[in-house]
PDB file of N, CA and C in Angstrom:
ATOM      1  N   UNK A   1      -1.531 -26.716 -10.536  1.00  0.00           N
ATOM      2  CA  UNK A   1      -2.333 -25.570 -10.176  1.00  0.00           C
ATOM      3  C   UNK A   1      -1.467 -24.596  -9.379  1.00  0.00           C
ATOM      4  N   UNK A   2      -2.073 -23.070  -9.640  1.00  0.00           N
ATOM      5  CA  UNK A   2      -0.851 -22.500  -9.608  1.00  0.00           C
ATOM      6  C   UNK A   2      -1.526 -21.419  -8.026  1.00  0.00           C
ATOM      7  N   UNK A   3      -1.731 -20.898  -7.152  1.00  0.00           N
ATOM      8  CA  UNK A   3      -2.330 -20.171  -6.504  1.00  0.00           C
ATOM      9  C   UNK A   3      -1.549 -18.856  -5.591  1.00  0.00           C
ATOM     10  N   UNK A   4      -2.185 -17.612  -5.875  1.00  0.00           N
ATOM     11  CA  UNK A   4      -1.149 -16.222  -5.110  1.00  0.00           C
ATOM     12  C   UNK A   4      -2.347 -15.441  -4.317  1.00  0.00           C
ATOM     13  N   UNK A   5      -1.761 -15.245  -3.297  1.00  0.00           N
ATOM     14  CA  UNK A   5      -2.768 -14.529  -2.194  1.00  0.00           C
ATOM     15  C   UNK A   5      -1.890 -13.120  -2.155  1.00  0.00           C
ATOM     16  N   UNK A   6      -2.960 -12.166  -1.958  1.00  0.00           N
ATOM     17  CA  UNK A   6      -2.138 -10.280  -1.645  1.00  0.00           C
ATOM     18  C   UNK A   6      -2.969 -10.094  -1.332  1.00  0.00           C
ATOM     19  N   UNK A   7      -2.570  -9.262  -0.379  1.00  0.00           N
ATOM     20  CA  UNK A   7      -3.448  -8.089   0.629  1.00  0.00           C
ATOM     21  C   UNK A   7      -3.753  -7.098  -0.023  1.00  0.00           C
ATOM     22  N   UNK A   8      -4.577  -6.201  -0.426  1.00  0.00           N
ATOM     23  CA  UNK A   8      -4.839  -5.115  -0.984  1.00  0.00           C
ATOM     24  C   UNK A   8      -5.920  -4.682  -0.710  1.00  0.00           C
ATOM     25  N   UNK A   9      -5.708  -2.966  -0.864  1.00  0.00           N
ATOM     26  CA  UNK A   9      -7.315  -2.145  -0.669  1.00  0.00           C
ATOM     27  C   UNK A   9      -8.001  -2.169  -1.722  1.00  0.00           C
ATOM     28  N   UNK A  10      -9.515  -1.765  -1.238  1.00  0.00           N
ATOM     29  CA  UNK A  10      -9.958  -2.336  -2.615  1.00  0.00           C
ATOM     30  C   UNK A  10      -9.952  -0.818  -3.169  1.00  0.00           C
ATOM     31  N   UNK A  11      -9.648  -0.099  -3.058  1.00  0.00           N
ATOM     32  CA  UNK A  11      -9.407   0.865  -4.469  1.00  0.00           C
ATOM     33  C   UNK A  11      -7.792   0.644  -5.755  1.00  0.00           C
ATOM     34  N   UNK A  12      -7.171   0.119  -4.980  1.00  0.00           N
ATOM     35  CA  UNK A  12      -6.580  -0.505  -6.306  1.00  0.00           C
ATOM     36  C   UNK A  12      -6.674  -1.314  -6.896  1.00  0.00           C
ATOM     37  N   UNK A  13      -7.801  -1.698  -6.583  1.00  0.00           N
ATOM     38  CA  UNK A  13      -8.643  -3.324  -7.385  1.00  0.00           C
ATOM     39  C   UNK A  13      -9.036  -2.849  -9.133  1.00  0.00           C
ATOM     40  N   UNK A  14      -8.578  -3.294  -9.922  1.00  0.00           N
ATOM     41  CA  UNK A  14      -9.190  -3.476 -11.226  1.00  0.00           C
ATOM     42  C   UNK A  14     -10.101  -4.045 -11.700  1.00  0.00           C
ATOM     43  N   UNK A  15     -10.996  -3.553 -12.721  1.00  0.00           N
ATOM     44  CA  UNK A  15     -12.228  -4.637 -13.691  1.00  0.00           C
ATOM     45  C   UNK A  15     -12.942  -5.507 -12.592  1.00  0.00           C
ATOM     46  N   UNK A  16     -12.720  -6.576 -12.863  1.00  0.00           N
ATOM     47  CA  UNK A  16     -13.755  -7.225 -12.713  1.00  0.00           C
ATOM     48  C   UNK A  16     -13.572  -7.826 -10.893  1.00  0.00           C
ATOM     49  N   UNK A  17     -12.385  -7.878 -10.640  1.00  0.00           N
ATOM     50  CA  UNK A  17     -11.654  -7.976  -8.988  1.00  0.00           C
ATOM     51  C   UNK A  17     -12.411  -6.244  -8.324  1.00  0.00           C
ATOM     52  N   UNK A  18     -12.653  -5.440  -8.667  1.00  0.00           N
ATOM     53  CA  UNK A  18     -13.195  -4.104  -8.035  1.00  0.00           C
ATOM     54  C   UNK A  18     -14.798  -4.335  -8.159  1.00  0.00           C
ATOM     55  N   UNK A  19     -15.161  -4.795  -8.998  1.00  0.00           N
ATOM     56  CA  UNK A  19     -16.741  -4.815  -9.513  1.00  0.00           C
ATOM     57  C   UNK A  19     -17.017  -6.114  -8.163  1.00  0.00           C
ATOM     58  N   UNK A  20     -16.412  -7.132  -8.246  1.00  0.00           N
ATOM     59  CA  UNK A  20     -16.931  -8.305  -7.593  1.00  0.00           C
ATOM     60  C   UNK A  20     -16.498  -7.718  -5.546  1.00  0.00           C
ATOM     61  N   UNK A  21     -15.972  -7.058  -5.710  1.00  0.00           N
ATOM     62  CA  UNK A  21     -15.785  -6.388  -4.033  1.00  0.00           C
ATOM     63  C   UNK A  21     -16.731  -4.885  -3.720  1.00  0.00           C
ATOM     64  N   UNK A  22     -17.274  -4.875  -4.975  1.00  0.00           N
ATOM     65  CA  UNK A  22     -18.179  -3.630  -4.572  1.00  0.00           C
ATOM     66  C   UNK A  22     -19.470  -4.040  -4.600  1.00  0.00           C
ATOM     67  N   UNK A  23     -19.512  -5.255  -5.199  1.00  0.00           N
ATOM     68  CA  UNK A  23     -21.000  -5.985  -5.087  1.00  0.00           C
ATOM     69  C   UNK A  23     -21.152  -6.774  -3.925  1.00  0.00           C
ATOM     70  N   UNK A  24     -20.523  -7.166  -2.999  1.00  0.00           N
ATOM     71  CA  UNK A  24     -20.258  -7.417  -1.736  1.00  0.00           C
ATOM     72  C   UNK A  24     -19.880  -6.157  -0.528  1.00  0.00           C
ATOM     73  N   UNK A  25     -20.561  -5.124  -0.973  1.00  0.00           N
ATOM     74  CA  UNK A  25     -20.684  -3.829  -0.185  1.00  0.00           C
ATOM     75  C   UNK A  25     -19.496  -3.280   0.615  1.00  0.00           C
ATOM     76  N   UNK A  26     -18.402  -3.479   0.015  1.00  0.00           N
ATOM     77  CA  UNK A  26     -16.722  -3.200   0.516  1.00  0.00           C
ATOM     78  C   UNK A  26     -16.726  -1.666   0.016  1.00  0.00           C
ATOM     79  N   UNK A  27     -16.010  -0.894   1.150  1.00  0.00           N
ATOM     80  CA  UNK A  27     -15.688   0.397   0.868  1.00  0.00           C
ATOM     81  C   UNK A  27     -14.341   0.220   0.324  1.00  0.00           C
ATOM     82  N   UNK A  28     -14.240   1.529  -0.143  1.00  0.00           N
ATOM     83  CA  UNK A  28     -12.341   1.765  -0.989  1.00  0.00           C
ATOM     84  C   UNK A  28     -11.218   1.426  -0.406  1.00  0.00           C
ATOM     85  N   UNK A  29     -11.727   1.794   1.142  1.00  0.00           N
ATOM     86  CA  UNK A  29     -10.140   1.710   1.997  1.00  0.00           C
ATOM     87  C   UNK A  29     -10.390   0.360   2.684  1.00  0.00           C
ATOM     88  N   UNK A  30     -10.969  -0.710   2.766  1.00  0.00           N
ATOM     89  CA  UNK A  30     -11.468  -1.702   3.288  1.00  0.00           C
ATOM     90  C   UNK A  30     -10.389  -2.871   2.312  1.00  0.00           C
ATOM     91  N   UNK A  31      -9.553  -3.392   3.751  1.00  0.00           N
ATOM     92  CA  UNK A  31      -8.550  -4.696   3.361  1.00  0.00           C
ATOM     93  C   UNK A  31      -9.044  -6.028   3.049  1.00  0.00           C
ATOM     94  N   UNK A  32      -8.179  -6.293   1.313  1.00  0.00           N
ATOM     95  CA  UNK A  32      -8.710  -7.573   1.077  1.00  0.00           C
ATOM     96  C   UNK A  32      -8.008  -8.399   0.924  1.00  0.00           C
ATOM     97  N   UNK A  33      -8.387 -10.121   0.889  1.00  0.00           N
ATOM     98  CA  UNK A  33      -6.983 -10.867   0.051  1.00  0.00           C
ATOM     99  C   UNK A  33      -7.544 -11.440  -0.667  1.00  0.00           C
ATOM    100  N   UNK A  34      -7.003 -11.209  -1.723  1.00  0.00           N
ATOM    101  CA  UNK A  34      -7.329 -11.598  -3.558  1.00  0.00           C
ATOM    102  C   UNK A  34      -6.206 -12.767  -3.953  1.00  0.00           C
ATOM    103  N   UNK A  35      -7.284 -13.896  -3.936  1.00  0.00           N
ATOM    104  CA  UNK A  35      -6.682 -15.158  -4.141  1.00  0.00           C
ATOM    105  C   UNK A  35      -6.590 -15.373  -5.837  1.00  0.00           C
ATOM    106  N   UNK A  36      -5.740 -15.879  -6.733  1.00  0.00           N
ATOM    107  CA  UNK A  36      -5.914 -15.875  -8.108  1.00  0.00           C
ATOM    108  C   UNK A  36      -5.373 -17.312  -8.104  1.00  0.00           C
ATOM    109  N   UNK A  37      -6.048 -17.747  -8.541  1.00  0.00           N
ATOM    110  CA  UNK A  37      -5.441 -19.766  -8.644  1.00  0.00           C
ATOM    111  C   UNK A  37      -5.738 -19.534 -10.889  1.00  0.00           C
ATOM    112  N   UNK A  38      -4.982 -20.064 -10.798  1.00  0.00           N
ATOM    113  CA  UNK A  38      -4.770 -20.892 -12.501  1.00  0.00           C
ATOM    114  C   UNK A  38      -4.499 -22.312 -12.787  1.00  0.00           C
ATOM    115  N   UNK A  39      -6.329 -22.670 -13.148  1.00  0.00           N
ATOM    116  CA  UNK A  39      -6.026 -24.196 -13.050  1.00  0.00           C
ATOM    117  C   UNK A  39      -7.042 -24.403 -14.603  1.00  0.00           C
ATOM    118  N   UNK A  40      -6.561 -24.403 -15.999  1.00  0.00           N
ATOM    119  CA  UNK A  40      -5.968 -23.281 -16.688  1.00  0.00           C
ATOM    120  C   UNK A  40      -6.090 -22.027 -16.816  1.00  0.00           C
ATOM    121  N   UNK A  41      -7.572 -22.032 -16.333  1.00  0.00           N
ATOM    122  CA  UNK A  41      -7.715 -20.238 -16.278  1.00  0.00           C
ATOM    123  C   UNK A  41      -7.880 -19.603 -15.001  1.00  0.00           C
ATOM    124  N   UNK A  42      -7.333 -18.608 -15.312  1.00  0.00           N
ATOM    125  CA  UNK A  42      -7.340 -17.425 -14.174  1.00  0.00           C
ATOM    126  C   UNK A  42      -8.448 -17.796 -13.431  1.00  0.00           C
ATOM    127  N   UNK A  43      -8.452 -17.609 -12.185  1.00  0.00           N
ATOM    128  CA  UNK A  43     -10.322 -17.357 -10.999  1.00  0.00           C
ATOM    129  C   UNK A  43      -9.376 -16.624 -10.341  1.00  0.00           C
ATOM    130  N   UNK A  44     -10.127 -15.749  -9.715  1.00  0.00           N
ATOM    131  CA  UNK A  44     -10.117 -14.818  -8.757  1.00  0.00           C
ATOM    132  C   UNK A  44     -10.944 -14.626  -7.652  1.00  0.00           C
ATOM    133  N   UNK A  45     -10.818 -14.464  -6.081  1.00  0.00           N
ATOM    134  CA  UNK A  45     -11.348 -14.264  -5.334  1.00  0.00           C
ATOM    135  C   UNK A  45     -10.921 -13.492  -4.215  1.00  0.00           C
ATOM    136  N   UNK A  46     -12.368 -12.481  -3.955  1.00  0.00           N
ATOM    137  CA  UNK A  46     -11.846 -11.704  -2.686  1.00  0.00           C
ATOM    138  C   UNK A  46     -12.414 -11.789  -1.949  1.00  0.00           C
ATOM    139  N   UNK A  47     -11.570 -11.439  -0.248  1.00  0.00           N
ATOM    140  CA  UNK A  47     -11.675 -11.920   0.500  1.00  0.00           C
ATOM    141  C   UNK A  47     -11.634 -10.696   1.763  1.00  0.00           C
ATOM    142  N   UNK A  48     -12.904 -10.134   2.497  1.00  0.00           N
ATOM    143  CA  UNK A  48     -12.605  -9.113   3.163  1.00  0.00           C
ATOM    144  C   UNK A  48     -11.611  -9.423   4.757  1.00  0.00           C
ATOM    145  N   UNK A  49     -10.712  -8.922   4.999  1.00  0.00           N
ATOM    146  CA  UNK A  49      -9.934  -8.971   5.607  1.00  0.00           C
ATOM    147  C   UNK A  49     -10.381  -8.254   7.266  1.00  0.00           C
ATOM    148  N   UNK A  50     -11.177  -8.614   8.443  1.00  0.00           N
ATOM    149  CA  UNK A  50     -12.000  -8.511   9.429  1.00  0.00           C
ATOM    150  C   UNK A  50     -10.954  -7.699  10.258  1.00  0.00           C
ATOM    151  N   UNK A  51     -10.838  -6.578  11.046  1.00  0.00           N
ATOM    152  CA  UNK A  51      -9.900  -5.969  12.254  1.00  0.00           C
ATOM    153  C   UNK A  51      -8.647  -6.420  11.588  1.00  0.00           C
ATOM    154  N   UNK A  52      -8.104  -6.448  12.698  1.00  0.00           N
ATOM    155  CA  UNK A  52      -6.346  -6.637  12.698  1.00  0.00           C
ATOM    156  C   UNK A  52      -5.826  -7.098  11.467  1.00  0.00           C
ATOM    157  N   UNK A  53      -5.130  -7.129  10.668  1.00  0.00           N
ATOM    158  CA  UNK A  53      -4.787  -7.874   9.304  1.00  0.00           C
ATOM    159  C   UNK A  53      -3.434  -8.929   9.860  1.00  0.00           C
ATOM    160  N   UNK A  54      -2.875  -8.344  11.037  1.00  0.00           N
ATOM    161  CA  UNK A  54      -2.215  -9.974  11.485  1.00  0.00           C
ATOM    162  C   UNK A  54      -3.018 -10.627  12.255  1.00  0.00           C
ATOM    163  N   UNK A  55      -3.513 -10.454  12.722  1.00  0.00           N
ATOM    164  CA  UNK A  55      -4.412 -11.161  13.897  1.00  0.00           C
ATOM    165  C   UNK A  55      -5.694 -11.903  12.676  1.00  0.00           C
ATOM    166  N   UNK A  56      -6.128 -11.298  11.627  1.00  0.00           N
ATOM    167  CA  UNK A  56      -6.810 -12.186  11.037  1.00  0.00           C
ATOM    168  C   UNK A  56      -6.043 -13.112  10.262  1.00  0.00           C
ATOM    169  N   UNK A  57      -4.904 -13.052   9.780  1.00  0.00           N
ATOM    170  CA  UNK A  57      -4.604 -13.862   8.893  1.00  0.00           C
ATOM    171  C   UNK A  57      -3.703 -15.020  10.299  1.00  0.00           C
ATOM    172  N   UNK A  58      -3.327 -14.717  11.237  1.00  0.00           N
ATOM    173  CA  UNK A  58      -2.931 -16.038  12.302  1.00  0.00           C
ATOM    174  C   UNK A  58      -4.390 -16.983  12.851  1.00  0.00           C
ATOM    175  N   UNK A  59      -5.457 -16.120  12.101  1.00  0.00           N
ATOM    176  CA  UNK A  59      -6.553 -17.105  12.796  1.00  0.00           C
ATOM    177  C   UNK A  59      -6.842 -17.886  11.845  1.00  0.00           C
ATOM    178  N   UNK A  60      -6.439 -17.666  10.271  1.00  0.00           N
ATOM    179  CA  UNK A  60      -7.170 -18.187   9.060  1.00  0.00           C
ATOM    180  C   UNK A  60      -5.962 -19.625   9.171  1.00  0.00           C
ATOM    181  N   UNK A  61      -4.991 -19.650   9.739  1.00  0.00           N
ATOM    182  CA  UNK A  61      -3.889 -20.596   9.556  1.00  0.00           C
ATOM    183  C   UNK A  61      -4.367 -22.075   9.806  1.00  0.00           C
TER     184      UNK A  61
END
């Protein structure tokens, strides 16, 4: 199993990764991390990213 985490806004989110962060009431400029695991197929998940983007990701550790 294969798994990649990125930070991204969600306006450069595509298809179905933009649809699934706008149905969870995320604005455009609002930081996410979009987990994609392939265990054979693609899943995708996003993840809204709370204040600080270092300070949240040293708390997620």
């Amino acid at each position: 199993m294969s798994v990649d985490k990125r930070i991204r806004k969600v306006k450069v989110l595509r298809g179905s990764l933009k649809e699934e962060a706008l149905k969870q009431g995320l604005s455009p400029d609002d930081l996410v991390i979009v987990t994609a695991s392939v265990n054979p197929l693609p899943e995708y998940h996003v993840e809204k990213v709370e204040g600080d983007p270092v300070s949240y990701l040293l708390k997620r550790r």
